[in-house]
C-alpha atoms as a PDB file:
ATOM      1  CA  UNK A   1      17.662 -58.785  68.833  1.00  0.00           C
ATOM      2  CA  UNK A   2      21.161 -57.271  68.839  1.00  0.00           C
ATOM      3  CA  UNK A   3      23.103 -58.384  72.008  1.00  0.00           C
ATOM      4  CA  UNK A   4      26.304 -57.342  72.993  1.00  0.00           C
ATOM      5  CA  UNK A   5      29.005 -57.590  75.033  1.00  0.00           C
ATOM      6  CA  UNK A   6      29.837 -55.397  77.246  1.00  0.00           C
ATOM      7  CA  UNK A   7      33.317 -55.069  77.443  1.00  0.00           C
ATOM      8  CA  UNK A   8      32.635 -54.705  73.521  1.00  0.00           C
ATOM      9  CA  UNK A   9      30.541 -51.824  73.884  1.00  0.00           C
ATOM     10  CA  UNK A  10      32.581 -50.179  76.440  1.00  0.00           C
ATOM     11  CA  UNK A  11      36.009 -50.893  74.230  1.00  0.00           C
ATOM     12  CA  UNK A  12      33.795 -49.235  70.869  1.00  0.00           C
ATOM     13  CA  UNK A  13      32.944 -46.174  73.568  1.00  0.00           C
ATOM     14  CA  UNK A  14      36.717 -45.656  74.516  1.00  0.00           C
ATOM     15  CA  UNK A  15      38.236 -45.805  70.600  1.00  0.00           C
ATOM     16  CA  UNK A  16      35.361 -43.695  69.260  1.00  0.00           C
ATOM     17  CA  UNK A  17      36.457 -41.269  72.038  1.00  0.00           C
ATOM     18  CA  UNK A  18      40.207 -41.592  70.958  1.00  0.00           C
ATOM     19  CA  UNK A  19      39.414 -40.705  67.457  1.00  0.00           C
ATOM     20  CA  UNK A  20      37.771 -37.546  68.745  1.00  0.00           C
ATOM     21  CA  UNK A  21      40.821 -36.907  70.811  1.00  0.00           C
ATOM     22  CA  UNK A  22      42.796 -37.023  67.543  1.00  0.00           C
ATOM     23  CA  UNK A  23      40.770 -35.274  65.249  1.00  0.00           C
ATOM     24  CA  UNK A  24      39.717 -32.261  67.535  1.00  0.00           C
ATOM     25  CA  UNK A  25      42.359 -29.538  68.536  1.00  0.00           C
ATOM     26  CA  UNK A  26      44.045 -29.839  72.075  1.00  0.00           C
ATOM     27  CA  UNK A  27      43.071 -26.672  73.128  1.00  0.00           C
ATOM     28  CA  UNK A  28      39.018 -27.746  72.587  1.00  0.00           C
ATOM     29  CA  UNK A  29      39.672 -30.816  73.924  1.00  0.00           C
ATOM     30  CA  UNK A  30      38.183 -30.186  77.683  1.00  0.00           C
ATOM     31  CA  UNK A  31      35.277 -28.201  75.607  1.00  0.00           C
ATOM     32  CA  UNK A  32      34.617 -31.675  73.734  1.00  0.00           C
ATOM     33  CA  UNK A  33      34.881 -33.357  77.177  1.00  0.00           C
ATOM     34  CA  UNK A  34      31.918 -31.278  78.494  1.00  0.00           C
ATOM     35  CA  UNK A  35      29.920 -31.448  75.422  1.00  0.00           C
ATOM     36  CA  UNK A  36      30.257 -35.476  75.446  1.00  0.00           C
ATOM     37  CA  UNK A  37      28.828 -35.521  78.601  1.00  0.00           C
ATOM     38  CA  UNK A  38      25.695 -33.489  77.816  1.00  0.00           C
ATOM     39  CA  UNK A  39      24.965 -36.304  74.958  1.00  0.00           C
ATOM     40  CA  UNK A  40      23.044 -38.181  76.935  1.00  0.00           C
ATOM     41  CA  UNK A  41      20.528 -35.527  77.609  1.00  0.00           C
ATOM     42  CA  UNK A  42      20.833 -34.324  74.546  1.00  0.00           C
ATOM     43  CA  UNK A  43      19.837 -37.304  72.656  1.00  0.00           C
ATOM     44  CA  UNK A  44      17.301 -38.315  75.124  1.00  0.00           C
ATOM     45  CA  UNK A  45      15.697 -34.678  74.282  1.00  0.00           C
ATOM     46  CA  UNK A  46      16.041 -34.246  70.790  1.00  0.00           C
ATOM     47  CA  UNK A  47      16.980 -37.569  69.528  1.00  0.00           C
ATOM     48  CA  UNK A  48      19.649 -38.644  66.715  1.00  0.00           C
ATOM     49  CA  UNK A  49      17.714 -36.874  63.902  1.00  0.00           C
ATOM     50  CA  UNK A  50      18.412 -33.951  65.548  1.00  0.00           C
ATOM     51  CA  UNK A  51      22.284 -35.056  66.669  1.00  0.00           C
ATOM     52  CA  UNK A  52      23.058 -35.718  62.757  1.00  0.00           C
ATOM     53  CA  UNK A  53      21.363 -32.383  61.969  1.00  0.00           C
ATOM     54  CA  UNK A  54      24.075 -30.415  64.747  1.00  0.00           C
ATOM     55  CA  UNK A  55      26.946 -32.318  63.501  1.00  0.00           C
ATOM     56  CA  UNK A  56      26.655 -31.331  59.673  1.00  0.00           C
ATOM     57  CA  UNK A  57      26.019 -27.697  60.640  1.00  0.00           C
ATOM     58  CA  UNK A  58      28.838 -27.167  63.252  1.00  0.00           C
ATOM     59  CA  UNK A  59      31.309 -29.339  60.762  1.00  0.00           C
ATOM     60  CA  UNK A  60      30.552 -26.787  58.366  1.00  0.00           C
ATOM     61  CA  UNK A  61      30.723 -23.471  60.788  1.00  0.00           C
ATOM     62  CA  UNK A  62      33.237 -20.737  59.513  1.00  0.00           C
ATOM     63  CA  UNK A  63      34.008 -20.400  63.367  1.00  0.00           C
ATOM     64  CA  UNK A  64      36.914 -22.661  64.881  1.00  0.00           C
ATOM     65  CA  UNK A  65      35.669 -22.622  68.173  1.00  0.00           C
ATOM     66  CA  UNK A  66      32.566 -24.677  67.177  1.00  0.00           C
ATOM     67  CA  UNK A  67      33.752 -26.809  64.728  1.00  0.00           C
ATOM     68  CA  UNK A  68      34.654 -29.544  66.912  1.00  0.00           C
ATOM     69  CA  UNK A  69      31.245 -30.000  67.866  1.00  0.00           C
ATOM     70  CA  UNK A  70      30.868 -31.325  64.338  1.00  0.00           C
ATOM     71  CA  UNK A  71      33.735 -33.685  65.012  1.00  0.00           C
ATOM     72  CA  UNK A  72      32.259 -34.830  68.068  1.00  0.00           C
ATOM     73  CA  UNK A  73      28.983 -35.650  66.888  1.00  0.00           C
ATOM     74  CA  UNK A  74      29.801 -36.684  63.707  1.00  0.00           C
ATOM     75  CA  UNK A  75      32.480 -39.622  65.666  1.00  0.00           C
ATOM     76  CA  UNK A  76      29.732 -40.585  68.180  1.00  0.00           C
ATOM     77  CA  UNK A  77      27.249 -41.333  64.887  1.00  0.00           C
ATOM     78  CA  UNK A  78      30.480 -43.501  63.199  1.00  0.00           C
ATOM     79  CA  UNK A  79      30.348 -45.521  66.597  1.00  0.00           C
ATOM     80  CA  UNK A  80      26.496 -45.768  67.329  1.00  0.00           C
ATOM     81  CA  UNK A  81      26.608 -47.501  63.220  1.00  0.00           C
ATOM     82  CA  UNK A  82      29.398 -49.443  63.788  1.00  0.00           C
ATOM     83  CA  UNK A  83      27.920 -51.401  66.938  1.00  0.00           C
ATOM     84  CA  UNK A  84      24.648 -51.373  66.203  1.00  0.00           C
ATOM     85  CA  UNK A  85      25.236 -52.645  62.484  1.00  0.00           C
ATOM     86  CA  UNK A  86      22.253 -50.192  61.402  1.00  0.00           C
ATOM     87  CA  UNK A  87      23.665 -48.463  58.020  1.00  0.00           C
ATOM     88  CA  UNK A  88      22.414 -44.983  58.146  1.00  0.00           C
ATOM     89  CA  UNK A  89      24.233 -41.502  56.211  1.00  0.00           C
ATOM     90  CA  UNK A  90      25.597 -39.415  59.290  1.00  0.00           C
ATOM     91  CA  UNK A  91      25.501 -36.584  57.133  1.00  0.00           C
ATOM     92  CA  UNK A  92      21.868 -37.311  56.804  1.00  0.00           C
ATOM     93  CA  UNK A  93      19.475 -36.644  58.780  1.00  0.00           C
ATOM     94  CA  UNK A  94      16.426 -37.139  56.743  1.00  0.00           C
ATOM     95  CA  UNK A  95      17.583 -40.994  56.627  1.00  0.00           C
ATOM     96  CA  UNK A  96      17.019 -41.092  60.080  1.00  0.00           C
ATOM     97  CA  UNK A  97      13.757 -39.115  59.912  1.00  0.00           C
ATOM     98  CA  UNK A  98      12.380 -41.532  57.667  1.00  0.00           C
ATOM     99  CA  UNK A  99      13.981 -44.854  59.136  1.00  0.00           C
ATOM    100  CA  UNK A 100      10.931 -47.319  60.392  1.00  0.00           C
ATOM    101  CA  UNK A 101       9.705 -46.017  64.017  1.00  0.00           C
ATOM    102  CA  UNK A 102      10.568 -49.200  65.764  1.00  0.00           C
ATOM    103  CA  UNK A 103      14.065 -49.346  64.074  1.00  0.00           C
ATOM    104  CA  UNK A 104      14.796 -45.374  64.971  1.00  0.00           C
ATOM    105  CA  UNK A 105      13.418 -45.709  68.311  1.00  0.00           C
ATOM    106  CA  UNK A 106      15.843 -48.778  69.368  1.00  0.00           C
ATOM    107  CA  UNK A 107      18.772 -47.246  67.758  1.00  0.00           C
ATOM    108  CA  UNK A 108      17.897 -44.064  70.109  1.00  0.00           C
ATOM    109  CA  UNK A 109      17.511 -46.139  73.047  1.00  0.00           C
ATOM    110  CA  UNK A 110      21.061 -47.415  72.120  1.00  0.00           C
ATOM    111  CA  UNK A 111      22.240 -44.376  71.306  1.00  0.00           C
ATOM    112  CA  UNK A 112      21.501 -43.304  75.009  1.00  0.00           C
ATOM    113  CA  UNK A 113      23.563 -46.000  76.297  1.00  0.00           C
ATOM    114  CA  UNK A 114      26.141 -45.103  74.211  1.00  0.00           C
ATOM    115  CA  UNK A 115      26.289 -41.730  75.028  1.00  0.00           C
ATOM    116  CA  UNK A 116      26.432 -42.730  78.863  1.00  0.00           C
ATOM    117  CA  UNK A 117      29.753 -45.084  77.793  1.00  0.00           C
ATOM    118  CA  UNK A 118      31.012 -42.017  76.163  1.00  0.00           C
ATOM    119  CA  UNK A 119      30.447 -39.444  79.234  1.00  0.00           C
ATOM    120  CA  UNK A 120      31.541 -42.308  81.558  1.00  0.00           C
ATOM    121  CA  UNK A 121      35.464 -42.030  79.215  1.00  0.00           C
ATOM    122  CA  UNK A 122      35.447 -38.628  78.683  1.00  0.00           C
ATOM    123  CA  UNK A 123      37.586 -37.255  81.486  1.00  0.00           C
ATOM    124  CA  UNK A 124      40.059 -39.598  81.392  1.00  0.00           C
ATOM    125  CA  UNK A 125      40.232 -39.381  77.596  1.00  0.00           C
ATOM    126  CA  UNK A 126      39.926 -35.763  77.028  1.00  0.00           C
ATOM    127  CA  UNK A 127      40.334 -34.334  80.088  1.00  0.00           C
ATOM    128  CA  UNK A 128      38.283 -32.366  82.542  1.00  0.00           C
ATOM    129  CA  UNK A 129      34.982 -30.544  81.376  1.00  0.00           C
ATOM    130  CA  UNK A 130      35.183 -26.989  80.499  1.00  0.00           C
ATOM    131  CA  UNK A 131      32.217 -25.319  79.452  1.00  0.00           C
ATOM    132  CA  UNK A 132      32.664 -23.682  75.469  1.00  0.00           C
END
């Protein structure tokens, strides 16, 4: 059983939401504030198959104003791996499709929590939520 600490998980929460504050465009960065609070929802509704899915395709969108979606999700799925020590290809879904039920649910379950850290940082990291 994984157990952490949490001023560990909070600390991996608040850097992972740094790096999307550095890799995302100021002027999305109250659109990635908003979106990083609709995670946990999101995640609880479609789940991290899904999540990895979102973040190749708006990486790869010819539009600018999505793009940082991509970045966004793509950070959070960097994080989620790096505390849960679960190796799985971000760019990937079908990894995560196919990952053993009892493994992909707990790393879901985590993921949820994580995504709760990350809304929890988001304003003062990014700013206030703006809707896209």
């Amino acid at each position: 059983m994984l157990k952490l600490d949490t001023r560990d998980f909070s600390l991996a929460a608040y850097k992972g939401l740094e790096q999307v504050k550095q890799k995302v465009s100021v002027s999305k960065h109250k659109n990635a504030s908003g979106l990083v609070q609709g995670l946990p929802s999101y995640i609880s509704t479609w789940g991290l198959h899904r999540l990895a899915g979102d973040g190749i395709k708006y990486s790869q969108a010819r539009a600018e104003d999505t793009r940082y979606k991509g970045k966004v999700y793509q950070e959070f799925l960097t994080t989620l791996q790096a505390i849960s020590g679960v190796t799985f290809a971000i760019d990937n879904p079908k990894v995560l499709i196919e990952m053993e039920l009892r493994s992909y649910t707990g790393l879901n379950r985590l993921a949820i929590e994580l995504a709760r850290e990350w809304s929890f940082w988001a304003t003062p990291i990014l700013g206030e939520a703006e809707e896209p």
